[in-house]
N, C-alpha and C. Protein backbone atom coordinates (compact mmCIF):
# COMPACT_ATOMS: atom_id res chain seq x y z
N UNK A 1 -151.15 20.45 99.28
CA UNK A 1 -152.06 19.31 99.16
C UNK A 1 -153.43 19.75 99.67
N UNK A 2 -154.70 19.60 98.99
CA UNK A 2 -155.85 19.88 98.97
C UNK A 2 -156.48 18.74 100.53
N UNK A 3 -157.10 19.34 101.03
CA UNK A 3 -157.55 19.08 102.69
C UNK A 3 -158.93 18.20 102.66
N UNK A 4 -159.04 17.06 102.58
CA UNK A 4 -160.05 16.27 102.80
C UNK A 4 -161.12 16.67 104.01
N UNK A 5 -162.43 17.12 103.50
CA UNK A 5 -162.70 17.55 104.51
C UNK A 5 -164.09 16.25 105.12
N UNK A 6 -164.49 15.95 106.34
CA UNK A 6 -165.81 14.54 106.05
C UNK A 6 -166.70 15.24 107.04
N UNK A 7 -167.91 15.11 106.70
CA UNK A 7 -168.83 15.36 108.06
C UNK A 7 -170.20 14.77 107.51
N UNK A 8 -171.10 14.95 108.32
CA UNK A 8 -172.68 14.69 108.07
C UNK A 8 -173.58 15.97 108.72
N UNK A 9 -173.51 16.55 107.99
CA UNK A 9 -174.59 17.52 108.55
C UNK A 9 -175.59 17.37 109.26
N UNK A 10 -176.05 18.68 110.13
CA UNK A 10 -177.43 18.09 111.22
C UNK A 10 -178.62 18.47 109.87
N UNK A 11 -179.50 17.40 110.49
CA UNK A 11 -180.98 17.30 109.84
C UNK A 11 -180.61 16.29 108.70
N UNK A 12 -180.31 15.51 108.77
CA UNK A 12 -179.96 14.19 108.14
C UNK A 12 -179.63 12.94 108.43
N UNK A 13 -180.24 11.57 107.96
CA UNK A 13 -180.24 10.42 108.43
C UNK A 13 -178.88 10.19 109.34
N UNK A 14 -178.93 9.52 110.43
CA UNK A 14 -177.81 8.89 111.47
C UNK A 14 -177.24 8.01 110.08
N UNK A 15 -175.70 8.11 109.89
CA UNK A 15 -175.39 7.22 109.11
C UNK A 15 -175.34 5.55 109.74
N UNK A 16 -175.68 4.75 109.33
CA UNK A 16 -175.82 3.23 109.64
C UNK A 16 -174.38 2.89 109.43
N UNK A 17 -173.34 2.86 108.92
CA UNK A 17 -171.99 2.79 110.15
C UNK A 17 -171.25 3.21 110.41
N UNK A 18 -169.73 3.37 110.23
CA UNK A 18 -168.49 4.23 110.48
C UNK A 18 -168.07 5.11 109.17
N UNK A 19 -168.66 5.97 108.70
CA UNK A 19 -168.50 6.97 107.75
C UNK A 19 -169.22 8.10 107.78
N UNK A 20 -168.78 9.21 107.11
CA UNK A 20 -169.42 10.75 106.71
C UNK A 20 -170.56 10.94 105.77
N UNK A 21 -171.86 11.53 105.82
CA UNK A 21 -172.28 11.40 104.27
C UNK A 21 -171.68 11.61 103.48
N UNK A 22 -170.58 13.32 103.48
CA UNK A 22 -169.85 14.29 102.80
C UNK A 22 -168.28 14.16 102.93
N UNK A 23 -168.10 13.93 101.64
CA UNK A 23 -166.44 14.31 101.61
C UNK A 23 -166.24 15.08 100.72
N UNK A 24 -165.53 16.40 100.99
CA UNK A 24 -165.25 17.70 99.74
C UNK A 24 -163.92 17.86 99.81
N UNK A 25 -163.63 18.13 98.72
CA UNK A 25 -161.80 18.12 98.69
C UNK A 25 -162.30 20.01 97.33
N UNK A 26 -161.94 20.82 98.37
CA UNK A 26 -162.01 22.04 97.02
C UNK A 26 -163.30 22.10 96.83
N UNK A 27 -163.38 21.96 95.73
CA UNK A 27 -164.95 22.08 95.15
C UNK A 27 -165.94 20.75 94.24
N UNK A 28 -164.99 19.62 94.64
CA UNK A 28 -165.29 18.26 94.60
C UNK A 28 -165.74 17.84 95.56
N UNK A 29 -167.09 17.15 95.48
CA UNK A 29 -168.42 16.90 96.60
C UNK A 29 -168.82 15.68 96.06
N UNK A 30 -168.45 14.56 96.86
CA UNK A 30 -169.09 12.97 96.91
C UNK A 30 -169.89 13.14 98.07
N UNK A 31 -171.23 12.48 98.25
CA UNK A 31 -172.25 12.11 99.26
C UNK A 31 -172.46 10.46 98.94
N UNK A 32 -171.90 10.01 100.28
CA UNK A 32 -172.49 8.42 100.45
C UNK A 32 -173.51 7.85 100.58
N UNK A 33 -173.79 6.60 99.99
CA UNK A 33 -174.94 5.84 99.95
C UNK A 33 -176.03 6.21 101.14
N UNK A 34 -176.73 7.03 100.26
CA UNK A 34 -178.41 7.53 101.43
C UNK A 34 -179.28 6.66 100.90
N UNK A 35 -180.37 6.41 101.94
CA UNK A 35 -181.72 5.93 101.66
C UNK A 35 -182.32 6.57 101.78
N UNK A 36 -183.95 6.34 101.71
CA UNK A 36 -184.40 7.56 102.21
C UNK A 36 -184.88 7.44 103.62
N UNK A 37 -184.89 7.77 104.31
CA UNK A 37 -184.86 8.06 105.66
C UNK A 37 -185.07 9.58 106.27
N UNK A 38 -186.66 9.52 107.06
CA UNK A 38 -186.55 11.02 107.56
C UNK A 38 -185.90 11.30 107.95
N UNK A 39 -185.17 12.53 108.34
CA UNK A 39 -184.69 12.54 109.53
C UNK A 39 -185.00 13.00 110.82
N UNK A 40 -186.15 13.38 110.23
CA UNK A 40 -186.84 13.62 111.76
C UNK A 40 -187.56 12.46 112.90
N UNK A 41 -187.98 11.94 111.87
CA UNK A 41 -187.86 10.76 112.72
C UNK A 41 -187.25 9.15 112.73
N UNK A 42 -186.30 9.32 111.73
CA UNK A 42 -185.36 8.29 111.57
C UNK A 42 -185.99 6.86 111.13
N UNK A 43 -186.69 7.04 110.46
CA UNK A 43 -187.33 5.86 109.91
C UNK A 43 -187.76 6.08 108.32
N UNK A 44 -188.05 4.93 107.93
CA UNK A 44 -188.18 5.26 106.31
C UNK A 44 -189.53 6.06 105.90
N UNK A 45 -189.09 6.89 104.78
CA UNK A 45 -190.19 7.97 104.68
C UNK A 45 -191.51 7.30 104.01
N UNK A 46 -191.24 6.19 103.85
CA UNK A 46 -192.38 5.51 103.00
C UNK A 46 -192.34 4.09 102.25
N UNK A 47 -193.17 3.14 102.23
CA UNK A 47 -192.53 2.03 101.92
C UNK A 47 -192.61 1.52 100.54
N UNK A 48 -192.69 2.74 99.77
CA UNK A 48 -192.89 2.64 98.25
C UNK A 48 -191.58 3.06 97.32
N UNK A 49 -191.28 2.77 96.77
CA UNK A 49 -189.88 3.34 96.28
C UNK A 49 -189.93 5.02 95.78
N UNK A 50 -191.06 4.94 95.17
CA UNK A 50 -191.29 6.91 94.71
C UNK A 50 -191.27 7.22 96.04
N UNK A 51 -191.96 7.45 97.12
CA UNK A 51 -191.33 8.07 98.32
C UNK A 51 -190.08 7.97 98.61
N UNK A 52 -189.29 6.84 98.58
CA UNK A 52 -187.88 6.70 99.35
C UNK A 52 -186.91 7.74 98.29
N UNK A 53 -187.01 7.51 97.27
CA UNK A 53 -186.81 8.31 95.71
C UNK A 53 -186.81 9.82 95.87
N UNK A 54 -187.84 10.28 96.19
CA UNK A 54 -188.29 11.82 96.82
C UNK A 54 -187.12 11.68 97.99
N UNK A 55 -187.07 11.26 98.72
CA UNK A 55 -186.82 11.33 100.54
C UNK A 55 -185.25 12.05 100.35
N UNK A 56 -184.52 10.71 99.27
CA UNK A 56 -183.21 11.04 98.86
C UNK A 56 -182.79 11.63 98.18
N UNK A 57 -183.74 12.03 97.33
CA UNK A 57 -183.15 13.47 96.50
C UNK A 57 -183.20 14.82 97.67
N UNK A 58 -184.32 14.81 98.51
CA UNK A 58 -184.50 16.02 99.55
C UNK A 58 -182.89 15.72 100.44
N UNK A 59 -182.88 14.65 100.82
CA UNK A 59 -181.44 14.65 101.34
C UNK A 59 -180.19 14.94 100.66
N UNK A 60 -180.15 14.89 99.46
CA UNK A 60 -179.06 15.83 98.64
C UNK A 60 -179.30 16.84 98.58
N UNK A 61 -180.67 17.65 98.32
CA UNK A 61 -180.66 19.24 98.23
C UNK A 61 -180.21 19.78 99.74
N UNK A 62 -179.88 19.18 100.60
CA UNK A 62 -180.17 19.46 102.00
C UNK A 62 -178.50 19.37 101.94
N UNK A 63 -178.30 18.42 101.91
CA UNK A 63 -176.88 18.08 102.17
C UNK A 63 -175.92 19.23 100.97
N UNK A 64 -176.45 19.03 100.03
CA UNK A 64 -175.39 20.25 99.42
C UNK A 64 -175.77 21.65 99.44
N UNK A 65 -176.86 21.75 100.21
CA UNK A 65 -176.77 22.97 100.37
C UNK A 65 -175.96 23.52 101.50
N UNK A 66 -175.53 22.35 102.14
CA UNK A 66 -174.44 22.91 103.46
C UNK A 66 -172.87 23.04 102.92
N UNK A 67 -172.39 22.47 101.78
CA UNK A 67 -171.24 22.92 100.86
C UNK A 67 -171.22 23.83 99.79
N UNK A 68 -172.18 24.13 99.97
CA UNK A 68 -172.18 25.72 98.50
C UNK A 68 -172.32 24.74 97.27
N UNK A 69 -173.35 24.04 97.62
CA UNK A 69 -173.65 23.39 96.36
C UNK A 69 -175.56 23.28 96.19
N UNK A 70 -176.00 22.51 95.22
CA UNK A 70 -177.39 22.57 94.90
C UNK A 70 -177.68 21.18 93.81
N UNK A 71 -178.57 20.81 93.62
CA UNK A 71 -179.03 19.56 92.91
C UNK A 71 -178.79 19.93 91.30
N UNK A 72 -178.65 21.40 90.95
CA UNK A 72 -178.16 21.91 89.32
C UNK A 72 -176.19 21.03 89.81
N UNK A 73 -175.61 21.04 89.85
CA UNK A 73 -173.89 20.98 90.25
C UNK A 73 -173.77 19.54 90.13
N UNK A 74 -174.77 18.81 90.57
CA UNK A 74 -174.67 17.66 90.66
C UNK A 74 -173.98 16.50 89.28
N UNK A 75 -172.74 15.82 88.84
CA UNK A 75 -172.21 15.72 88.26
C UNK A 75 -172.76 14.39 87.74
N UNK A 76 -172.80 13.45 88.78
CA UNK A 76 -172.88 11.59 88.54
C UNK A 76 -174.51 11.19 90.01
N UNK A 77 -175.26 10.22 89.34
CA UNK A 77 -175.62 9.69 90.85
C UNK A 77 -175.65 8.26 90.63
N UNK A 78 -175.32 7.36 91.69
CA UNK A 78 -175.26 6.14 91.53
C UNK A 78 -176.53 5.90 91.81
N UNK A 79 -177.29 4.95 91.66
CA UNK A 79 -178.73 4.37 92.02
C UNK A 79 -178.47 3.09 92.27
N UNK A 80 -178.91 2.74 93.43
CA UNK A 80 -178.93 1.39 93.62
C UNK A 80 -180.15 0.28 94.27
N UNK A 81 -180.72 -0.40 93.35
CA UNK A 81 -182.27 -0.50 93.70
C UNK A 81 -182.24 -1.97 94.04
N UNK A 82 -182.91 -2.87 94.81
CA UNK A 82 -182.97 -4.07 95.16
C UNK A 82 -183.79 -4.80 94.38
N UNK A 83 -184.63 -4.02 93.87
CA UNK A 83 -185.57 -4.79 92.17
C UNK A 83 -185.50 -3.84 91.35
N UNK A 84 -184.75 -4.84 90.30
CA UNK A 84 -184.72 -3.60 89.19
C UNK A 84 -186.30 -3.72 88.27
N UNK A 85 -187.42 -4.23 88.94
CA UNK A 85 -188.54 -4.19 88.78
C UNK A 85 -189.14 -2.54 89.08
N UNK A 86 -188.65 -1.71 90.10
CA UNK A 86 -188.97 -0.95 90.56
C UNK A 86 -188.21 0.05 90.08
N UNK A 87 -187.79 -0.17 88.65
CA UNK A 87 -186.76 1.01 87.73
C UNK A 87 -187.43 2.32 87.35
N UNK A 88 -188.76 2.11 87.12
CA UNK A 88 -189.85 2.85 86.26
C UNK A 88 -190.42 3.53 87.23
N UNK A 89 -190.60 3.40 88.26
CA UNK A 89 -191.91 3.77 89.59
C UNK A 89 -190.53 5.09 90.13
N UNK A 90 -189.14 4.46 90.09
CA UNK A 90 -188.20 5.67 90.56
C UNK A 90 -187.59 6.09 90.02
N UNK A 91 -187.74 6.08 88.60
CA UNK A 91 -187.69 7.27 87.65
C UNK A 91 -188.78 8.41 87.65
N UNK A 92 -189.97 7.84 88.29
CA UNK A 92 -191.22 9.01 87.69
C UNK A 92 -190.81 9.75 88.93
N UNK A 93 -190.52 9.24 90.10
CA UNK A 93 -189.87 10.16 91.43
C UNK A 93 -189.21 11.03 91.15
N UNK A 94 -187.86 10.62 90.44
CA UNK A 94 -186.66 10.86 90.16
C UNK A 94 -187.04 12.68 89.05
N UNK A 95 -187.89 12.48 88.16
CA UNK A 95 -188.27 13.57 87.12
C UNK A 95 -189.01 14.16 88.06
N UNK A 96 -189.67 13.82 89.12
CA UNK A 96 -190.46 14.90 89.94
C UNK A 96 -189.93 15.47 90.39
N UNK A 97 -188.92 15.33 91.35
CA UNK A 97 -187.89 15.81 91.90
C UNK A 97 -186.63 16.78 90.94
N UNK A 98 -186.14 16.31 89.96
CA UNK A 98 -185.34 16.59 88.86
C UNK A 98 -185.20 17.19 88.17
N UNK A 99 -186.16 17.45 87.59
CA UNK A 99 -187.03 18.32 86.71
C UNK A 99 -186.11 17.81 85.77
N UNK A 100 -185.91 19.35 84.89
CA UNK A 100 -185.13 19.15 83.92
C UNK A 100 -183.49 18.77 83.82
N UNK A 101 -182.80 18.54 85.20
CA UNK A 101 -181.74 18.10 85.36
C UNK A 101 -181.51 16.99 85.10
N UNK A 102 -180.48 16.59 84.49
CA UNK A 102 -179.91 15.71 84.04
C UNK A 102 -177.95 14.65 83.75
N UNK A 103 -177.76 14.97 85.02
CA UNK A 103 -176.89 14.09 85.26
C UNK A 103 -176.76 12.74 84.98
N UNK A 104 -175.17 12.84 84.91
CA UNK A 104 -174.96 11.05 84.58
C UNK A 104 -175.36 10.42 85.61
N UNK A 105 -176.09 9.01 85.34
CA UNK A 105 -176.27 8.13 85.72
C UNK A 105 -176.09 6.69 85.78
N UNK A 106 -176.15 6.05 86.56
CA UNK A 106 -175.61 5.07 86.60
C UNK A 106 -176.87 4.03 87.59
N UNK A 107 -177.82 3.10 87.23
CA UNK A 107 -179.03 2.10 88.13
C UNK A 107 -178.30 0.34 88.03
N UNK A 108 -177.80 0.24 89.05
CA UNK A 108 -177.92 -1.30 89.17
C UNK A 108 -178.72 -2.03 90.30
N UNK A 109 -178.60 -3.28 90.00
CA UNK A 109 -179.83 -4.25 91.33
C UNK A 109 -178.84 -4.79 92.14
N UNK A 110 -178.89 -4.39 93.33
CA UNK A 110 -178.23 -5.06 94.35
C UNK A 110 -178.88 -5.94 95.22
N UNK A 111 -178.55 -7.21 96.12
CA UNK A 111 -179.17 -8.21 96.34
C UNK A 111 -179.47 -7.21 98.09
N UNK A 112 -179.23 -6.31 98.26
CA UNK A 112 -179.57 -6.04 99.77
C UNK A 112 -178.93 -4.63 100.28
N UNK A 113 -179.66 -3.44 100.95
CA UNK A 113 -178.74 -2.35 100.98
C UNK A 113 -178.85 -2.40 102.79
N UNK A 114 -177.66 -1.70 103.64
CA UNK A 114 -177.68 -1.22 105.09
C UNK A 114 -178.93 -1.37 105.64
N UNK A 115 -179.54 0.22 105.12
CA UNK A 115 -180.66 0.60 106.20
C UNK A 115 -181.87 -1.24 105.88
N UNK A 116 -182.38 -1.59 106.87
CA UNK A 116 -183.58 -2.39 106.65
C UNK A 116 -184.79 -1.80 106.20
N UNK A 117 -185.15 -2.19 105.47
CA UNK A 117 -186.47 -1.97 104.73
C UNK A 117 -186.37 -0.97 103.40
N UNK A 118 -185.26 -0.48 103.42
CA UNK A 118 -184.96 0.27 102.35
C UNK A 118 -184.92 -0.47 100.94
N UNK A 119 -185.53 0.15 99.60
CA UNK A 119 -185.70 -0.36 98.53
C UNK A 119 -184.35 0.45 97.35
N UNK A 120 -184.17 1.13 98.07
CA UNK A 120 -182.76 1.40 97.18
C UNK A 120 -181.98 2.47 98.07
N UNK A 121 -180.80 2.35 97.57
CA UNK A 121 -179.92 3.96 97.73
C UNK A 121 -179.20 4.71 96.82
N UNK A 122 -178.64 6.02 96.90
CA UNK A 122 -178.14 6.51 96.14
C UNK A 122 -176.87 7.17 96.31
N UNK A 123 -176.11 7.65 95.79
CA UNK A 123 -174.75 8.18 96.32
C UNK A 123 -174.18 9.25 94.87
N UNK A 124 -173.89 10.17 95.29
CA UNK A 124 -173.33 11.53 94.08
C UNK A 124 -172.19 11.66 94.22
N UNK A 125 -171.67 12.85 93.19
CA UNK A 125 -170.58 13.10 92.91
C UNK A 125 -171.10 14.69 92.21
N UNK A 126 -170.54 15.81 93.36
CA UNK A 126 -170.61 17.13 92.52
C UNK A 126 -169.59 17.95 92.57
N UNK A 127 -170.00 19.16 92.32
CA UNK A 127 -169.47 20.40 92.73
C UNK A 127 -170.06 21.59 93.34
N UNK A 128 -168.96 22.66 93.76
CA UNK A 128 -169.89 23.31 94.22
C UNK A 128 -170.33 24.39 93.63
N UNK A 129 -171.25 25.10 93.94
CA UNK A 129 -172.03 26.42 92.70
C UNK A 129 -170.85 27.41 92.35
N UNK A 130 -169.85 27.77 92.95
CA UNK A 130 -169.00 28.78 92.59
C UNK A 130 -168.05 28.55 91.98
């Protein structure tokens, strides 16, 4: 039986409650609902959604780069935005960051996320580079 493994790597947001960012089973890599949040100084990187957008993609390249993974591997990302008014402003983030990658996706509007002041979060599903 394949070994559940959970942690949160250092240099990444304090998770807001009783969970791991990372769970890898093999070479299957889920990361839980991030905002964006520095982590250096634990507060939101910006109060615009293209910043928070940026913040959390840097927190996935960060985070999978501590499982032998990278933002190419990346399989699914959930998006979850509190106005889906603000669909367009974190997409142009999203291609800055992205480039030409293109994973499944998935954007719905949720009435409220954890962190306060946060305008959306996101959560993946990868693998790892090897």
């Amino acid at each position: 039986m394949p070994k559940v493994e959970t942690f949160t790597p250092e240099n990444t947001m304090t998770p807001v409650g009783p969970y791991s960012h990372i769970a890898k089973v093999g070479q299957f890599i889920t990361i839980g609902a991030t905002a964006g949040v520095d982590p250096a100084t634990g507060v939101l990187a910006g109060p615009d959604v293209g910043t928070q957008t940026k913040q959390i993609l840097e927190a996935f390249a960060h985070m999978l780069s501590t499982v032998g993974s990278n933002l190419d591997h990346i399989i699914h990302i959930n998006i979850f935005l509190k106005d889906m008014a603000d669909f367009h402003a974190m997409n142009e983030a999203y291609i800055e960051r992205m480039g030409a990658r293109r994973p499944a996706r998935t954007a719905i509007s949720v009435i409220d996320v954890p962190k306060p002041g946060a305008l959306l979060t996101m959560n993946l599903t990868a693998v790892t580079a090897d």
